[in-house]
PDB file of N, CA and C in Angstrom:
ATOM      1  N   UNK A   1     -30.407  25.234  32.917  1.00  0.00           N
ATOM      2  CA  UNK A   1     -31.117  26.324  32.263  1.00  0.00           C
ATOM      3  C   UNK A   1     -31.863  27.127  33.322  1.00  0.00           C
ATOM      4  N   UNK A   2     -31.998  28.452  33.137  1.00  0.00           N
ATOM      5  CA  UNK A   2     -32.865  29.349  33.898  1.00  0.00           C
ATOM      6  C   UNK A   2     -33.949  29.393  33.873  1.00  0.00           C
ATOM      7  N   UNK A   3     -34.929  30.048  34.758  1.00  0.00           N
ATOM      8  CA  UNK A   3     -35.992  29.612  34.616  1.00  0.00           C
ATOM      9  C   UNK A   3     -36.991  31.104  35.024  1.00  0.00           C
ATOM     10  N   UNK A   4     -37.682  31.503  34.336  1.00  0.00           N
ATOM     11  CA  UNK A   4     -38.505  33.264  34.184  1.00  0.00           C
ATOM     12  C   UNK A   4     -39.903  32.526  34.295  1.00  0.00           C
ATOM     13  N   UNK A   5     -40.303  32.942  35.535  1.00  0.00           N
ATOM     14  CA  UNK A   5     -41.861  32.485  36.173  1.00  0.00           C
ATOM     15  C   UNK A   5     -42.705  33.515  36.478  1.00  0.00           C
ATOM     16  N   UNK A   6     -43.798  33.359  36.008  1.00  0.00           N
ATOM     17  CA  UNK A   6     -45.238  33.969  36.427  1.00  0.00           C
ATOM     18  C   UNK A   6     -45.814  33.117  37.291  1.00  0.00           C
ATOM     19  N   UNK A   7     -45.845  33.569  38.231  1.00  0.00           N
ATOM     20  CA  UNK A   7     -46.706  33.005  39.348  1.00  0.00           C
ATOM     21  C   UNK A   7     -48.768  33.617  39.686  1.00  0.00           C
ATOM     22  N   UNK A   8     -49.462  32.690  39.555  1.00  0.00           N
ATOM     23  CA  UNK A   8     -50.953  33.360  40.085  1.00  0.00           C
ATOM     24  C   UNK A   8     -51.154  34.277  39.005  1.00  0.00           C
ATOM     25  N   UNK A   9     -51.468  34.519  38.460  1.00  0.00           N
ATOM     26  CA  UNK A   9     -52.040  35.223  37.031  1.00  0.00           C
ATOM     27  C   UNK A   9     -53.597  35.016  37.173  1.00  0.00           C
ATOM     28  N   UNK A  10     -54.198  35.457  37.400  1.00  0.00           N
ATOM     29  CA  UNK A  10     -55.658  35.581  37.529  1.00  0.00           C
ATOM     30  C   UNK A  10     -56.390  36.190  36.647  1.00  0.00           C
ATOM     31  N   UNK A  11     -57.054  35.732  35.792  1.00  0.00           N
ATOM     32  CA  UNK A  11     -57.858  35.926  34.581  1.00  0.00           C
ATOM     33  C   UNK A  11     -59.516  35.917  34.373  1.00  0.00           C
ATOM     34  N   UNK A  12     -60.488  36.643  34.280  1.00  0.00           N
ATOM     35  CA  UNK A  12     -61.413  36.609  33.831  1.00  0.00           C
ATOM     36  C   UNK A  12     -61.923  35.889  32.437  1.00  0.00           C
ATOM     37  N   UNK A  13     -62.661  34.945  32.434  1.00  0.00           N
ATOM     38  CA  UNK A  13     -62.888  34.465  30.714  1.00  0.00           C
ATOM     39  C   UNK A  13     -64.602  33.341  31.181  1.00  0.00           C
ATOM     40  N   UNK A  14     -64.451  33.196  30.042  1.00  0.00           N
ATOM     41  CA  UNK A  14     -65.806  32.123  29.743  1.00  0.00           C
ATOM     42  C   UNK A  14     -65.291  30.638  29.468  1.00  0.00           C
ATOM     43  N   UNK A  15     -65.136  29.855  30.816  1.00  0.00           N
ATOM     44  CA  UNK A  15     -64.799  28.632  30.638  1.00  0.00           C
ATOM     45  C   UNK A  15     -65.707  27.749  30.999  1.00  0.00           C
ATOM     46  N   UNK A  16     -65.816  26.361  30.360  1.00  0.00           N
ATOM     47  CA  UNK A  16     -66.738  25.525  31.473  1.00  0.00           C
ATOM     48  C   UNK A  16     -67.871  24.859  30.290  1.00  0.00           C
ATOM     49  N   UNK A  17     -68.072  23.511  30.909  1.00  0.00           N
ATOM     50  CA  UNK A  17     -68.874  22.685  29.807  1.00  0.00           C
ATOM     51  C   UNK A  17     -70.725  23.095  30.382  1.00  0.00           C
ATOM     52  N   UNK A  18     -70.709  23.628  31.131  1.00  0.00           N
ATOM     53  CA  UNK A  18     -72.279  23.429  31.518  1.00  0.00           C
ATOM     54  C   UNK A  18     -72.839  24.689  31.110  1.00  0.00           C
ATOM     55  N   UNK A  19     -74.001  24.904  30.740  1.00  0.00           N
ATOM     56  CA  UNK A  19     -74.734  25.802  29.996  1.00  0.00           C
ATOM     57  C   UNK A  19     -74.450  27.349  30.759  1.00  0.00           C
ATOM     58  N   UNK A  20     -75.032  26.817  32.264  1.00  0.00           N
ATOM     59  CA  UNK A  20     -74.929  27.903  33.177  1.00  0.00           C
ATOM     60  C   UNK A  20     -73.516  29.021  33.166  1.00  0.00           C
ATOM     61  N   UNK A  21     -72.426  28.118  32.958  1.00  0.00           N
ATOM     62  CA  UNK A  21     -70.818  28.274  32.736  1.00  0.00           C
ATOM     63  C   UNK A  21     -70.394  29.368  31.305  1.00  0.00           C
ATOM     64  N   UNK A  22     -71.677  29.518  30.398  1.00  0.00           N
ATOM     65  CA  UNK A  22     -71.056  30.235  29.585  1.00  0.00           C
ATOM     66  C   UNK A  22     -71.862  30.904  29.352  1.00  0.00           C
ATOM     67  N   UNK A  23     -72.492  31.257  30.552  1.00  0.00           N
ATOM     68  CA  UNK A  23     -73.514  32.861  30.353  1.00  0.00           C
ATOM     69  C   UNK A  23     -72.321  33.554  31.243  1.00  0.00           C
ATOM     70  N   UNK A  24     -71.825  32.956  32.228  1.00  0.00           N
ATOM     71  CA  UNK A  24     -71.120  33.986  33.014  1.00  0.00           C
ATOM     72  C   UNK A  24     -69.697  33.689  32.609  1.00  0.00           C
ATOM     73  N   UNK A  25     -68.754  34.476  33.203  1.00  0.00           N
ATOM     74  CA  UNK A  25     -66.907  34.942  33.263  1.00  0.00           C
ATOM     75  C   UNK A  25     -66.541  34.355  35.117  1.00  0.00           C
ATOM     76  N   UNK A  26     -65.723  33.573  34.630  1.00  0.00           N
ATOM     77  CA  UNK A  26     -65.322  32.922  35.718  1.00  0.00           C
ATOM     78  C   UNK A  26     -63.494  33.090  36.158  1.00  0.00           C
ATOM     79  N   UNK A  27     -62.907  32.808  36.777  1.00  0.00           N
ATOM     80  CA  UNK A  27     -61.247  33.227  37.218  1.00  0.00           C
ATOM     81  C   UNK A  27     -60.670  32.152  36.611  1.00  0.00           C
ATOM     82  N   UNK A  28     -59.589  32.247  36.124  1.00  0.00           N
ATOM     83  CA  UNK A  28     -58.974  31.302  35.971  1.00  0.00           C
ATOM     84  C   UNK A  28     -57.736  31.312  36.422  1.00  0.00           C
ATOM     85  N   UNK A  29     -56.404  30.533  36.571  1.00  0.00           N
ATOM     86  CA  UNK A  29     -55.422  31.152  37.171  1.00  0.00           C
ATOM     87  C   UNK A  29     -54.046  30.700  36.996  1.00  0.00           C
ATOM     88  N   UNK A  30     -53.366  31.051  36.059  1.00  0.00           N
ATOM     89  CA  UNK A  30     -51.507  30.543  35.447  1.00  0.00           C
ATOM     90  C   UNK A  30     -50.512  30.043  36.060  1.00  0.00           C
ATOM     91  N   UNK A  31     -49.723  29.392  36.277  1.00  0.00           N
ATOM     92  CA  UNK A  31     -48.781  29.554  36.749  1.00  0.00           C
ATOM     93  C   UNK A  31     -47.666  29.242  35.831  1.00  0.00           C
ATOM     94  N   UNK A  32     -46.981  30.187  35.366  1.00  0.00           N
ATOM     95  CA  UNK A  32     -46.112  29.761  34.143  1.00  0.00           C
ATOM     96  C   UNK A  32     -44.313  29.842  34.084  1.00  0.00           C
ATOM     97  N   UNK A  33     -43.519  28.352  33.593  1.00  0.00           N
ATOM     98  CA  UNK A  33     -42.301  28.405  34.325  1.00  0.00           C
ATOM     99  C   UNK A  33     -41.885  28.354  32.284  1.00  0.00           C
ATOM    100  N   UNK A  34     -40.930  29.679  32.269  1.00  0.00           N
ATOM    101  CA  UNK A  34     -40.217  29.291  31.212  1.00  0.00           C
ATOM    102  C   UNK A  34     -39.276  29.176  30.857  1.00  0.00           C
ATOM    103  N   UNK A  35     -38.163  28.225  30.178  1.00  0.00           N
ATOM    104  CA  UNK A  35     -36.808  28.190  30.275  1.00  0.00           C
ATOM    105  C   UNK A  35     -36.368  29.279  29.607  1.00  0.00           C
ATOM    106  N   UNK A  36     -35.063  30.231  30.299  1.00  0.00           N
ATOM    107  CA  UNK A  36     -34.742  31.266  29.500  1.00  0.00           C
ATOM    108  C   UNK A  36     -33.406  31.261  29.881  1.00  0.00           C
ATOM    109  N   UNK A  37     -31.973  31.588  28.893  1.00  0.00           N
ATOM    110  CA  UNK A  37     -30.760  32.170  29.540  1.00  0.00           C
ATOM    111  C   UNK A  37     -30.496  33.200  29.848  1.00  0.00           C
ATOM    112  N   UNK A  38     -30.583  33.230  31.498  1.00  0.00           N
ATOM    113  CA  UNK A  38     -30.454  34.922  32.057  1.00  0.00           C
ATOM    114  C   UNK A  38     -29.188  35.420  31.737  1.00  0.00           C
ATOM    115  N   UNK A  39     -28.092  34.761  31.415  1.00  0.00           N
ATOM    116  CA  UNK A  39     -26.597  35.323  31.318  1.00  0.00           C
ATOM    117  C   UNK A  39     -26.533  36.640  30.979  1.00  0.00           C
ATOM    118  N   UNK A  40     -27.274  36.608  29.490  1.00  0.00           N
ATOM    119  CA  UNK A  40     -27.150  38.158  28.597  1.00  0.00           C
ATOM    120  C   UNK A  40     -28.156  39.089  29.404  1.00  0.00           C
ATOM    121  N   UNK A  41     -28.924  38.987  29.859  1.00  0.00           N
ATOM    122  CA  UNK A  41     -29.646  40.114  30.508  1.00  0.00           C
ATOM    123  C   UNK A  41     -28.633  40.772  31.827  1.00  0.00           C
ATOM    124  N   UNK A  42     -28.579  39.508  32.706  1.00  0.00           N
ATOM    125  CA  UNK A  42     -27.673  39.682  34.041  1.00  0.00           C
ATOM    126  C   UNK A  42     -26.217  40.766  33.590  1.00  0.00           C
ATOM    127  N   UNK A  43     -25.831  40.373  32.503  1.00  0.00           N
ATOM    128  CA  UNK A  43     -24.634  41.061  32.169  1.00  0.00           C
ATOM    129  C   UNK A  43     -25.195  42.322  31.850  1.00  0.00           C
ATOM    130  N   UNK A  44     -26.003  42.785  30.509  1.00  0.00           N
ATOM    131  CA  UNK A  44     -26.463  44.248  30.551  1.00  0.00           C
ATOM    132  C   UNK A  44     -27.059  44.628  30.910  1.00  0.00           C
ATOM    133  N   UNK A  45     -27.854  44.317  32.074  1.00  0.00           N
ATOM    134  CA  UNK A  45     -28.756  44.901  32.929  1.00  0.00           C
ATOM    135  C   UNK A  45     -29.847  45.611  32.074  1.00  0.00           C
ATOM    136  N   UNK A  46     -30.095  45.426  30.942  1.00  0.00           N
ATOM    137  CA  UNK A  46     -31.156  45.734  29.533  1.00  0.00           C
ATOM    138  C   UNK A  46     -32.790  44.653  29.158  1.00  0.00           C
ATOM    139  N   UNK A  47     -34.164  45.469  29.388  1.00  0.00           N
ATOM    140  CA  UNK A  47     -34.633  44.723  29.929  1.00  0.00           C
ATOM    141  C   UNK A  47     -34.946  44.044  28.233  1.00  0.00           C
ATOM    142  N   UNK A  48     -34.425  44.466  27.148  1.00  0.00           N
ATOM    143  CA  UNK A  48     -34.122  44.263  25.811  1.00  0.00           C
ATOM    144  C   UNK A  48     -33.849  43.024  25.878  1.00  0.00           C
ATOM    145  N   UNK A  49     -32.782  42.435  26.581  1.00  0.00           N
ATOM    146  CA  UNK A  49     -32.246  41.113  26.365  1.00  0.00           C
ATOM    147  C   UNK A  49     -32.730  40.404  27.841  1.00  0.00           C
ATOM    148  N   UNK A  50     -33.844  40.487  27.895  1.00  0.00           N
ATOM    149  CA  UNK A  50     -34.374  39.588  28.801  1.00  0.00           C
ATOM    150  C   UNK A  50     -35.394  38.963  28.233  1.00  0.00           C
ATOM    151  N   UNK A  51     -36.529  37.710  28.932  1.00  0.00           N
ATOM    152  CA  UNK A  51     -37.584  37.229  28.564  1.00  0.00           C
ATOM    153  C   UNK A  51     -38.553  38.439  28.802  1.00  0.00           C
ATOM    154  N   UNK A  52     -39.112  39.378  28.677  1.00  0.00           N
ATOM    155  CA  UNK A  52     -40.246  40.132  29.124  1.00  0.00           C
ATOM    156  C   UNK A  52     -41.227  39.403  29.621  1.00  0.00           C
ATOM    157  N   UNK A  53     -41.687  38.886  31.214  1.00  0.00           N
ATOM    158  CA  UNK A  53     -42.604  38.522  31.881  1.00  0.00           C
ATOM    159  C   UNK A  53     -44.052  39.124  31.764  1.00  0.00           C
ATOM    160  N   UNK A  54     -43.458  40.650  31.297  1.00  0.00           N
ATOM    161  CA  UNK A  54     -44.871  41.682  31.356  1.00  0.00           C
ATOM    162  C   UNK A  54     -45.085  41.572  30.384  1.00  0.00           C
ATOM    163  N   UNK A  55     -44.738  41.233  29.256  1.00  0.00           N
ATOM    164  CA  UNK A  55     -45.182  41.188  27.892  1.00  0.00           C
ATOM    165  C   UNK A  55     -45.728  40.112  27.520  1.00  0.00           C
ATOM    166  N   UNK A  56     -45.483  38.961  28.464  1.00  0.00           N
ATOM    167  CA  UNK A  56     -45.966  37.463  28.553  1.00  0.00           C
ATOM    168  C   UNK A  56     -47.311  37.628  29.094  1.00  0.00           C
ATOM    169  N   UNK A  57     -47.356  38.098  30.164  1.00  0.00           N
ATOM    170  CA  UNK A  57     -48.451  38.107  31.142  1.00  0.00           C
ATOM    171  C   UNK A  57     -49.400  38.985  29.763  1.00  0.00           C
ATOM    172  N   UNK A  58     -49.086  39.852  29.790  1.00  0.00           N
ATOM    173  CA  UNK A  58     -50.075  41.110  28.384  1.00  0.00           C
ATOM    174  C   UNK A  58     -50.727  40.090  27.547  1.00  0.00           C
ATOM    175  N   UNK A  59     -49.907  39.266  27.119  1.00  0.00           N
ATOM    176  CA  UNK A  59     -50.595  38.918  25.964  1.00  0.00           C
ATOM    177  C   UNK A  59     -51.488  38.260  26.118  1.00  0.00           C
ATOM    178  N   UNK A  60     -51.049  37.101  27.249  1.00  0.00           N
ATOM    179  CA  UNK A  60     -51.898  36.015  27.679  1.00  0.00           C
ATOM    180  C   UNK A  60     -53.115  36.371  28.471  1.00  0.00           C
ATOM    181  N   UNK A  61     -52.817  37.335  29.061  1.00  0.00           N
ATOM    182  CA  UNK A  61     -54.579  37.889  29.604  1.00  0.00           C
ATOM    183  C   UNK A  61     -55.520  38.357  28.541  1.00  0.00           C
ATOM    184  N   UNK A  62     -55.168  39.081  27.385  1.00  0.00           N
ATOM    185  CA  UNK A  62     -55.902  39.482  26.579  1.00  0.00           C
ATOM    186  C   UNK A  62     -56.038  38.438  25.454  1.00  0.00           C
ATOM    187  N   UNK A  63     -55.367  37.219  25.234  1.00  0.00           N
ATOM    188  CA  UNK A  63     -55.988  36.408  24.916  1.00  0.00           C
ATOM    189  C   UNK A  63     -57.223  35.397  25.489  1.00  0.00           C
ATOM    190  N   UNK A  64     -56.635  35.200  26.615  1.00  0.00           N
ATOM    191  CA  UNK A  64     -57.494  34.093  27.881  1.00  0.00           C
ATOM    192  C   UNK A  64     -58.622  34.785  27.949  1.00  0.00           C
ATOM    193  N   UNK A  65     -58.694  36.410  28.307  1.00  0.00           N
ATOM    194  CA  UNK A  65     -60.356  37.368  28.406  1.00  0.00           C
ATOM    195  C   UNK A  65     -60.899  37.082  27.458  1.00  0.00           C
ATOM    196  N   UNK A  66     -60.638  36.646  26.290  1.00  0.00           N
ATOM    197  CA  UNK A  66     -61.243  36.741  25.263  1.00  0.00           C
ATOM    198  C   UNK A  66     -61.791  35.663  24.391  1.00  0.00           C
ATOM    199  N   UNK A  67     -61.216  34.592  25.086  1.00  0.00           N
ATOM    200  CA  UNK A  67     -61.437  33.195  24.782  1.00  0.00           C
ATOM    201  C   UNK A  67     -62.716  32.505  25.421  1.00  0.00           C
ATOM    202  N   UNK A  68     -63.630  31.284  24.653  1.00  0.00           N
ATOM    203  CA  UNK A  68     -64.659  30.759  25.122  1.00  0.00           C
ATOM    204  C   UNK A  68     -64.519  29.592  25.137  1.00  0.00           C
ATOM    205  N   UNK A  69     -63.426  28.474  25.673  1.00  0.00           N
ATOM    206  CA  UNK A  69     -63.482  27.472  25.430  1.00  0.00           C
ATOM    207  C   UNK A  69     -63.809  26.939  26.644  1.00  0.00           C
ATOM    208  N   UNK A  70     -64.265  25.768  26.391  1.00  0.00           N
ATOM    209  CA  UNK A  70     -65.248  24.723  27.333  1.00  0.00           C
ATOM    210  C   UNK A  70     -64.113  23.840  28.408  1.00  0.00           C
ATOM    211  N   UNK A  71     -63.336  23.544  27.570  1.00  0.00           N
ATOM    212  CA  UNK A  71     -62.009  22.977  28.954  1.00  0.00           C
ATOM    213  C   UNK A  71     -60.623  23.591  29.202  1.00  0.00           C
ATOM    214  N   UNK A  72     -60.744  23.680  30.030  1.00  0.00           N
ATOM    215  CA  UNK A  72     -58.898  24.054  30.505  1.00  0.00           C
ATOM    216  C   UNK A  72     -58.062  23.728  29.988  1.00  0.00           C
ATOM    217  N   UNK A  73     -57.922  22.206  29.545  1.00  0.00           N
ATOM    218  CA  UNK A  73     -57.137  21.574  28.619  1.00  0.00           C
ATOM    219  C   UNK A  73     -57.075  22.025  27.005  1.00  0.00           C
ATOM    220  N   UNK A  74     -58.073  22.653  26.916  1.00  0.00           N
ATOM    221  CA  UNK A  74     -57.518  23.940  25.427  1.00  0.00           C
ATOM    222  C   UNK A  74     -57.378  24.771  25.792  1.00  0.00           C
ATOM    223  N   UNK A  75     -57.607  25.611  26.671  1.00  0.00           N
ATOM    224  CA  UNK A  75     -57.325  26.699  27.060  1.00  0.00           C
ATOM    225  C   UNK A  75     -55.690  26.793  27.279  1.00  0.00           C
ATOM    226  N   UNK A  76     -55.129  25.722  27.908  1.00  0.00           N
ATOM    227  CA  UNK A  76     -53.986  25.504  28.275  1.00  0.00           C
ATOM    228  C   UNK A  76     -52.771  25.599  27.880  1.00  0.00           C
ATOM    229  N   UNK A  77     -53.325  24.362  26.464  1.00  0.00           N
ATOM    230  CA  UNK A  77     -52.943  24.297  25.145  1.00  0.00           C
ATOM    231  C   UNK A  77     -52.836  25.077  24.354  1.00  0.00           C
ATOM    232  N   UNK A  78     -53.589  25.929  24.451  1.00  0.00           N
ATOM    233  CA  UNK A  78     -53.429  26.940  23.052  1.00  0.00           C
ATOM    234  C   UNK A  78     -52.665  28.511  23.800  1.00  0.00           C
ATOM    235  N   UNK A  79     -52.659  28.997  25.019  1.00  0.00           N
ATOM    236  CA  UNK A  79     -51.707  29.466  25.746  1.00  0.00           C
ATOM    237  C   UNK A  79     -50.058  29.117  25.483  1.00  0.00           C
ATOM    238  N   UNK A  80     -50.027  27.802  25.995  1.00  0.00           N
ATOM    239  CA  UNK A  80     -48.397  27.133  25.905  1.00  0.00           C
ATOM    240  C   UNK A  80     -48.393  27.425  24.066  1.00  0.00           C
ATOM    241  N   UNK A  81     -49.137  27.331  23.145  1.00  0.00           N
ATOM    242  CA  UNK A  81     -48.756  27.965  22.230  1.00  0.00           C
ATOM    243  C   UNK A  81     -48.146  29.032  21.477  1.00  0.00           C
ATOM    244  N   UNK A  82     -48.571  29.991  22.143  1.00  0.00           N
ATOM    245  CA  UNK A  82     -48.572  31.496  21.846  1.00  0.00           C
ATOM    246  C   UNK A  82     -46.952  31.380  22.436  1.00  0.00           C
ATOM    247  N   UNK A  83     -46.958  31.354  23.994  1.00  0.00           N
ATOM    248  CA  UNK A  83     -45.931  31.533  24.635  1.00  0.00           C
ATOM    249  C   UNK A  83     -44.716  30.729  23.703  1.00  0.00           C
ATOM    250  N   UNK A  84     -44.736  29.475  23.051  1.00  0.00           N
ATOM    251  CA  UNK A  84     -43.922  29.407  22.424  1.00  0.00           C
ATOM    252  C   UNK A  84     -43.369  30.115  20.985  1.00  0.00           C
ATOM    253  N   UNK A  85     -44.873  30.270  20.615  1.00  0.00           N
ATOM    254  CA  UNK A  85     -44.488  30.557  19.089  1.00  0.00           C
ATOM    255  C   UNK A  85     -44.393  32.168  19.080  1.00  0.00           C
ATOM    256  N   UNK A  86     -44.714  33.220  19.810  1.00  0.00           N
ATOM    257  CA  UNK A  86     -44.516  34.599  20.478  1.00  0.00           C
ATOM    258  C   UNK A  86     -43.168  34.700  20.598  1.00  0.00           C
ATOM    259  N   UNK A  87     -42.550  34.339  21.589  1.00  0.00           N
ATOM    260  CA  UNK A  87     -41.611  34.917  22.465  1.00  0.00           C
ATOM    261  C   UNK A  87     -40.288  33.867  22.476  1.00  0.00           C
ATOM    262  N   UNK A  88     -39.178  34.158  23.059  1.00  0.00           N
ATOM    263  CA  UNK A  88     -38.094  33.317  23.023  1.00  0.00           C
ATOM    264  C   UNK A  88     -37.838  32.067  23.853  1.00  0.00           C
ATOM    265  N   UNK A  89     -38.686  31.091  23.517  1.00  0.00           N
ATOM    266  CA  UNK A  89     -39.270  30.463  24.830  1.00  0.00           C
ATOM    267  C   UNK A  89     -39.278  28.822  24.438  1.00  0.00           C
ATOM    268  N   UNK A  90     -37.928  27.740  24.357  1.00  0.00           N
ATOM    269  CA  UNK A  90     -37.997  26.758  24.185  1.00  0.00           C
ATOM    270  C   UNK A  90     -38.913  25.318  25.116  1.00  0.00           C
ATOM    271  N   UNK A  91     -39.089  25.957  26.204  1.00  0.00           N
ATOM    272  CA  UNK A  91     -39.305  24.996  26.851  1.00  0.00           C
ATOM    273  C   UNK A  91     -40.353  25.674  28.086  1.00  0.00           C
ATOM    274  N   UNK A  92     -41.375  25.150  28.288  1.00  0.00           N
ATOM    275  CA  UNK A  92     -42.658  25.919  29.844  1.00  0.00           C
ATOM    276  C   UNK A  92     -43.298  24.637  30.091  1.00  0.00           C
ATOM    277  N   UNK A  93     -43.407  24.970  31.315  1.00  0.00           N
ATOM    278  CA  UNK A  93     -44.322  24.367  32.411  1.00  0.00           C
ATOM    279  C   UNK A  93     -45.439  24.833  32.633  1.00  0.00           C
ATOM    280  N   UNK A  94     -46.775  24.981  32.299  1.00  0.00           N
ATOM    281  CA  UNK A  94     -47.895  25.482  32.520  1.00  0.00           C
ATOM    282  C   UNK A  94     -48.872  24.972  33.090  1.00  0.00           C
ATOM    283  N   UNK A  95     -49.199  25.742  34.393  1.00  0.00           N
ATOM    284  CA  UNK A  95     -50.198  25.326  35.440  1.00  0.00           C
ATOM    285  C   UNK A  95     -51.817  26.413  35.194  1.00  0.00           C
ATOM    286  N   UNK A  96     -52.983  25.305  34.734  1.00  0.00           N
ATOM    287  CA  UNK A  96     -53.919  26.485  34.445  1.00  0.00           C
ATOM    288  C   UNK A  96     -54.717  25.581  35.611  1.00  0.00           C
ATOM    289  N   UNK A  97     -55.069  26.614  36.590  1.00  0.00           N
ATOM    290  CA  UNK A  97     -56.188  26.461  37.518  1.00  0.00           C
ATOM    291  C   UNK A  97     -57.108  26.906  37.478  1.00  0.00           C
ATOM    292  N   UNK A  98     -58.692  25.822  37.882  1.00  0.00           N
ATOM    293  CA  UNK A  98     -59.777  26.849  37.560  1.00  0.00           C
ATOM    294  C   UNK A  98     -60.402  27.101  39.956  1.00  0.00           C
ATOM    295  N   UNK A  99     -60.011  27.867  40.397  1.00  0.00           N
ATOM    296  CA  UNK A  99     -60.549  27.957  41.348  1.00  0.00           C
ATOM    297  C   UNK A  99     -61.795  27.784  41.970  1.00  0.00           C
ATOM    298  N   UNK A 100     -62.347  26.892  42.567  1.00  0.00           N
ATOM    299  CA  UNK A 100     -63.393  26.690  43.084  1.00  0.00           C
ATOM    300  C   UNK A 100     -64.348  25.883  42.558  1.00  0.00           C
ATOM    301  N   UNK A 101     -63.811  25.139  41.377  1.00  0.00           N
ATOM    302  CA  UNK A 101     -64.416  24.474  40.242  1.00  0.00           C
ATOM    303  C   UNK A 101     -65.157  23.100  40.891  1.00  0.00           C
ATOM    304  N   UNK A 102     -64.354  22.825  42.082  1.00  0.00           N
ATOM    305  CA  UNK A 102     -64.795  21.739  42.968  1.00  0.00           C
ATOM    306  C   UNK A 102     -65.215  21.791  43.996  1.00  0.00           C
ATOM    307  N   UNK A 103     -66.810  21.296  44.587  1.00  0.00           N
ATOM    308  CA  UNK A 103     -66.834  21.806  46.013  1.00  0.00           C
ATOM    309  C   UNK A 103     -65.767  21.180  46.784  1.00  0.00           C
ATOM    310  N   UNK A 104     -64.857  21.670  47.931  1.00  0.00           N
ATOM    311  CA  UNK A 104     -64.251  20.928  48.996  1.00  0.00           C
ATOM    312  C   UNK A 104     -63.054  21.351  48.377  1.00  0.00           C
ATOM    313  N   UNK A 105     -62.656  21.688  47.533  1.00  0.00           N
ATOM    314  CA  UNK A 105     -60.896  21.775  46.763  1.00  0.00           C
ATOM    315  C   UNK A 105     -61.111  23.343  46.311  1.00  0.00           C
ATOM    316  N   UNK A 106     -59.793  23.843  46.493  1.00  0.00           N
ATOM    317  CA  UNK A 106     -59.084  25.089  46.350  1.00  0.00           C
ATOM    318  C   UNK A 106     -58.979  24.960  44.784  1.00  0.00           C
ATOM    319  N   UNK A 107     -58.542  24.081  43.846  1.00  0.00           N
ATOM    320  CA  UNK A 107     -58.698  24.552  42.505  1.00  0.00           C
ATOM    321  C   UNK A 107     -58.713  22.957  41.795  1.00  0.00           C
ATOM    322  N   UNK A 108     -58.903  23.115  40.764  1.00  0.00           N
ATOM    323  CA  UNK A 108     -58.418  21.806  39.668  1.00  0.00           C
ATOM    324  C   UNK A 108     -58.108  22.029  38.689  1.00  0.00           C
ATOM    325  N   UNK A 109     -57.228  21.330  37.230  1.00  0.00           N
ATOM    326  CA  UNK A 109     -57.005  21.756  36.323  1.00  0.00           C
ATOM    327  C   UNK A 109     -56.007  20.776  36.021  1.00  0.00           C
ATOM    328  N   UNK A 110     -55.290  21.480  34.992  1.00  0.00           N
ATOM    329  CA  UNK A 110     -53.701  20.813  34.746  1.00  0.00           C
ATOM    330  C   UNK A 110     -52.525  21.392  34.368  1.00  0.00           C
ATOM    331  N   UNK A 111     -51.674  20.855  34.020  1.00  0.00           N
ATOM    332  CA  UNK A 111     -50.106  21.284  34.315  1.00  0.00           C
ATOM    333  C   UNK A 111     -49.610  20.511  32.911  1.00  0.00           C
ATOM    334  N   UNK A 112     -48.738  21.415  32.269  1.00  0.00           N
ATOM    335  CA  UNK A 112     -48.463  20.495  30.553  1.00  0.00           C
ATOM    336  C   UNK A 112     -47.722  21.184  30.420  1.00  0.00           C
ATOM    337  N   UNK A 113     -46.509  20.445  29.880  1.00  0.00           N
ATOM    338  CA  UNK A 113     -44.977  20.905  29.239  1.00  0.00           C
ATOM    339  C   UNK A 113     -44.804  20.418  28.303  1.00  0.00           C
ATOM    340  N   UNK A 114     -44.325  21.669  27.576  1.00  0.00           N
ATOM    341  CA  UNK A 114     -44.181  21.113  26.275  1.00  0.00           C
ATOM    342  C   UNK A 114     -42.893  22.312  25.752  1.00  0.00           C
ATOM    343  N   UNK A 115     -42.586  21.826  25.056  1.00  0.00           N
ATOM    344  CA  UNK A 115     -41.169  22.347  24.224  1.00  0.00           C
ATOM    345  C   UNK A 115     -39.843  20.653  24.271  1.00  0.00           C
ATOM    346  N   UNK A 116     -38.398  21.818  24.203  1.00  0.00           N
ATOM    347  CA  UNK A 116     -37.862  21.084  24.986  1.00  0.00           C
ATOM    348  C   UNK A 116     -37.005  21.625  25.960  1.00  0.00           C
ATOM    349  N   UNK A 117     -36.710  20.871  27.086  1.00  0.00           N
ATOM    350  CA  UNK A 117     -36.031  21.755  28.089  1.00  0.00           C
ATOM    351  C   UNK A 117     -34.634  21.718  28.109  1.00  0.00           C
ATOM    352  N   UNK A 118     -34.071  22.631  27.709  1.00  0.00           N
ATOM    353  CA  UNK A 118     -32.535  22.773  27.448  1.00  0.00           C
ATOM    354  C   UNK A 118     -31.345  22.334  28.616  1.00  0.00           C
ATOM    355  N   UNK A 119     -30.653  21.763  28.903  1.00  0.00           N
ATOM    356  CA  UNK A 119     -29.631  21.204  29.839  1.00  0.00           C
ATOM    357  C   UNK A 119     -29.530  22.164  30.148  1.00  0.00           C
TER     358      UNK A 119
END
């Protein structure tokens, strides 16, 4: 199966369990792998019969800006949602990073697949 990726998606929102964490908007950051069959696009060169990446990315920023949840792990979750129940999208890999969340580490977070992934 093929595979239609968003890479680094960088998001503004209100995440985070500590008080301080939800007065302010902090980055958050995607990395999203989704199974798709490029065949029919590759053949009509129509961006109609493709996965729309930009329409993925659209939605999910203006959901994520707008969201206040306290862990990544819903945040995550309810993302890999949309993307499934939205768009033509059996099977994703979703990487939500929160940057800088740790002193000494470049990011933390998690990574959750869910669908199923087509042979």
């Amino acid at each position: 199966m093929d595979t239609v990726f968003i890479e680094d998606l960088r998001i503004e929102t209100v995440i985070g369990i500590y008080d301080w964490e939800r007065k302010i908007r902090q980055v958050v950051a995607l990395d999203l792998e989704m199974a798709f069959d490029n065949r029919k696009p590759a053949a009509s060169d129509k961006i109609a019969d493709t996965l729309d990446y930009k329409a993925v990315a659209k939605r999910l920023i203006a959901f994520v800006e707008s969201s206040t949840f306290q862990l990544v792990e819903t945040l995550a979750e309810r993302c890999a949602e949309i993307v499934l129940a939205e768009f033509d999208v059996r099977w994703l890999r979703l990487k939500l990073a929160k940057p800088g969340a740790v002193r000494g580490s470049k990011a933390v977070g998690v990574v959750i697949e869910r669908g199923a992934k087509p042979a």
